[in-house]
Protein backbone atom coordinates (compact mmCIF):
# COMPACT_ATOMS: atom_id res chain seq x y z
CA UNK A 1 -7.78 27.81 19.59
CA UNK A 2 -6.30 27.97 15.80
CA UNK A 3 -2.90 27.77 15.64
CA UNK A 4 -0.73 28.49 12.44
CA UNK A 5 3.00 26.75 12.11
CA UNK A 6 4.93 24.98 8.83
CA UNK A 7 3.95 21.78 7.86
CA UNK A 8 7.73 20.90 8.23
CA UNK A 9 7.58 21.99 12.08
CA UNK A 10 4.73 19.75 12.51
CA UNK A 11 6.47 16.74 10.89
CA UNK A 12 9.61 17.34 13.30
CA UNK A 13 6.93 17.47 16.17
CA UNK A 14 5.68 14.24 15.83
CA UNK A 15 8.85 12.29 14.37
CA UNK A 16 10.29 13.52 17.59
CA UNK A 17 7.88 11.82 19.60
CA UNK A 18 9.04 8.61 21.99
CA UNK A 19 7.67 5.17 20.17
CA UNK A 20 4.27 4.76 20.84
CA UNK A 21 2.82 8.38 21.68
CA UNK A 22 0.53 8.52 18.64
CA UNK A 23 -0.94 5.30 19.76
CA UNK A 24 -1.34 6.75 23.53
CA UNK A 25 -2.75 10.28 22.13
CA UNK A 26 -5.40 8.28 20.37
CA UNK A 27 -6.47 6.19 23.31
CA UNK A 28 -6.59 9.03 25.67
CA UNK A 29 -8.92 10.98 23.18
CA UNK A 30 -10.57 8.15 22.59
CA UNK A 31 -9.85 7.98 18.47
CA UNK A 32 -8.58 5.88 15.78
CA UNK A 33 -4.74 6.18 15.59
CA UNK A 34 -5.46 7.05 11.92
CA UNK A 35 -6.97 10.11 13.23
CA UNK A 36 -3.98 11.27 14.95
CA UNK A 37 -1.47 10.35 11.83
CA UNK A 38 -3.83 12.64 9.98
CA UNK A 39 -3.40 15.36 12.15
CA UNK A 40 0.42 14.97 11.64
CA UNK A 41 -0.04 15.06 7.87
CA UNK A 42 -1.14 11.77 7.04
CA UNK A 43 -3.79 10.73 4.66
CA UNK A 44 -5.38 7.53 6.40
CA UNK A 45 -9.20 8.42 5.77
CA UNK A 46 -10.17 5.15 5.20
CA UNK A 47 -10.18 4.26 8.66
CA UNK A 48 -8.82 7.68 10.07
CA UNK A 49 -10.92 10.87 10.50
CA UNK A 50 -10.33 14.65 9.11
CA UNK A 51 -9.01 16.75 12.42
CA UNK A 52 -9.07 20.45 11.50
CA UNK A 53 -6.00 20.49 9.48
CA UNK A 54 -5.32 22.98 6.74
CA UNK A 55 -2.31 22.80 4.64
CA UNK A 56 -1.61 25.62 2.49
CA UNK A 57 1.30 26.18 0.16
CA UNK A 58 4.79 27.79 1.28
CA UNK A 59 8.09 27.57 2.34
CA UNK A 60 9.18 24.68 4.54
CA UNK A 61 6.66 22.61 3.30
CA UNK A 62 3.54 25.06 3.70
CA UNK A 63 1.51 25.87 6.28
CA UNK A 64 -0.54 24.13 8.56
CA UNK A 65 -3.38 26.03 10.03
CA UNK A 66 -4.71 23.55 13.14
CA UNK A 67 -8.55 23.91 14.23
CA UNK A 68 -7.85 22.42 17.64
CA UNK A 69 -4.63 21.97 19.19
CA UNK A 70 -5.02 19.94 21.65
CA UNK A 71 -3.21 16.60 19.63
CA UNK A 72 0.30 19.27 19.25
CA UNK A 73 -0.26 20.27 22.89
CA UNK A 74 -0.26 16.47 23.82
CA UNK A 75 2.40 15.74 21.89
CA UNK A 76 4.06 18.61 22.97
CA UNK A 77 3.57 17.87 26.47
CA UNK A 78 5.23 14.48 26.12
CA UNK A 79 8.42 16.46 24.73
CA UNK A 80 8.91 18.44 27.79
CA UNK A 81 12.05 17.04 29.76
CA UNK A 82 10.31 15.86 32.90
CA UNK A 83 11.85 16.28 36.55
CA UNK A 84 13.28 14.29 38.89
C-alpha cells in the first residue's frame, strides 16, 4: 500500500528508533542494512538497494511517497510502548 508523509516525519521515525533496529529490520527482511538506510533517506546504492521511495519537493523537507510500507510499519511497530 502507498503511503504519502514529509520527508522530515520519516527522518524523526527512524532517528527515534532504539540502537540497532535498522540492523534487525534488515535481517528480518532478509536485506542489506544499506537498503533500509535508503528507505529512511539515505543514499547508500553502492551496496544498498532502491526501496520504493519518492521524494518530492515541499515543506518540511518534501514529501516522501513510500511504494511499500512495510520497513515504516516495522519500525513503527518497534515504537509502540509495549505491555507489561
Amino acid at each position: 500500500m502507498t503511503k504519502v508523509i514529509t520527508f522530515s516525519e520519516l527522518r524523526r521515525i527512524k532517528d527515534s528508533l532504539p540502537d540497532g533496529s535498522v540492523r534487525l529490520i534488515a535481517e528480518k527482511l532478509q536485506v542489506p542494512i544499506e537498503t533500509v538506510w535508503n528507505y529512511f533517506g539515505g543514499y547508500s546504492y553502492e551496496k544498498g538497494q532502491s526501496c520504493g521511495v519518492h521524494i518530492e519537493p515541499g515543506p518540511d523537507g518534501g514529501y516522501v511517497s513510500l511504494d511499500d510500507t512495510t520497513i515504516l510499519d516495522m519500525a513503527m511497530e518497534m515504537l509502540e510502548p509495549k505491555e507489561v
